[in-house]
Protein backbone atom coordinates (compact mmCIF):
# COMPACT_ATOMS: atom_id res chain seq x y z
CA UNK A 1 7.34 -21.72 -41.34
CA UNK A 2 7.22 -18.06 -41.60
CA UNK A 3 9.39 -16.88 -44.32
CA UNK A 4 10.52 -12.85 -45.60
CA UNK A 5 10.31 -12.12 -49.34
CA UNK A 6 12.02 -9.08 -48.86
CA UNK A 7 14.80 -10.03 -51.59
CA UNK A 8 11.97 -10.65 -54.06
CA UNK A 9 9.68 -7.69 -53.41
CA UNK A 10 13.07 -5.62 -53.47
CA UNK A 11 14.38 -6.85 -56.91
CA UNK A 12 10.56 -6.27 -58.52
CA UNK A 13 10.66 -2.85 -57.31
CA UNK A 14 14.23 -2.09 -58.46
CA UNK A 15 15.24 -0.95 -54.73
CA UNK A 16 18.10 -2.14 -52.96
CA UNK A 17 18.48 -3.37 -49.00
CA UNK A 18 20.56 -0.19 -48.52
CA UNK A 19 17.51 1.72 -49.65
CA UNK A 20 15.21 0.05 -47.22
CA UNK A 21 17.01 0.74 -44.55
CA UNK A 22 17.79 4.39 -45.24
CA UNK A 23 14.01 4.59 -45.91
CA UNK A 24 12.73 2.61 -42.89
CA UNK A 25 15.25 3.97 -40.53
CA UNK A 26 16.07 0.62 -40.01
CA UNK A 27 19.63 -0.06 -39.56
CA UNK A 28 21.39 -2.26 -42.39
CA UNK A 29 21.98 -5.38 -40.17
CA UNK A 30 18.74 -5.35 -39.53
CA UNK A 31 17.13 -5.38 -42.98
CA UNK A 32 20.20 -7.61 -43.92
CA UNK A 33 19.08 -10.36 -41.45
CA UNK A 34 15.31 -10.12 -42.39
CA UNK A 35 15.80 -10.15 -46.01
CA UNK A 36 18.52 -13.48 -46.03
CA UNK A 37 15.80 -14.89 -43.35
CA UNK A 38 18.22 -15.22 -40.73
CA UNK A 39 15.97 -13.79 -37.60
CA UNK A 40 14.15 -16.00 -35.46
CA UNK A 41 11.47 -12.91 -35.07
CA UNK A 42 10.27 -9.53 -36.19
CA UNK A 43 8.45 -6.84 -34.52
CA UNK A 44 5.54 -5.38 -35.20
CA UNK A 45 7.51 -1.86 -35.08
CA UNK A 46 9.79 -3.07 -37.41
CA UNK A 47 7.47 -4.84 -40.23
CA UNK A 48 5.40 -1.40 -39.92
CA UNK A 49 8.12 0.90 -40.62
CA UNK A 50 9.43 -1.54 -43.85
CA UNK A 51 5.59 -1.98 -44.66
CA UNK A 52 5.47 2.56 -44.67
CA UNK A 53 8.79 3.06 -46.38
CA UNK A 54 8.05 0.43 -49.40
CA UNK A 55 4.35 2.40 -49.55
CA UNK A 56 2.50 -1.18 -49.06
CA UNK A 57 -0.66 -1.85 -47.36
CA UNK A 58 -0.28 -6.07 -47.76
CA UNK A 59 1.71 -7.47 -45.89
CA UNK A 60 1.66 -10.37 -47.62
CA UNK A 61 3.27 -8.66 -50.76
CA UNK A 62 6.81 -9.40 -48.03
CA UNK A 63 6.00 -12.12 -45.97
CA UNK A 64 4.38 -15.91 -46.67
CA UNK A 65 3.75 -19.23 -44.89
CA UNK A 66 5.16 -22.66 -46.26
């Protein structure tokens, strides 16, 4: 299972969600549903523009298998 850290990486790096999304131009449900883990799916587009606005190259830093 595919699982966001988003929460985690957030809370290290003293950001909130509402930062993301203003950042990301992401809208707030959107970074809301990653970060809690509710979506099924992400798209490429979308992991690209969080991966840009939190400056990371890793994506692994966000995301991890169990």
């Amino acid at each position: 299972m595919v699982k966001m850290k988003l929460l985690e990486y957030l809370d290290k790096e003293d950001k909130t969600m509402y930062w993301l999304a203003e950042n990301s131009r992401l809208s707030y449900p959107t970074i809301f549903r990653l970060s809690k883990n509710k979506s099924r799916s992400v798209r490429f587009n979308t992991l690209n523009k969080i991966m840009e606005a939190l400056d990371i190259e890793d994506f692994n830093k966000i995301i991890e298998y169990e």
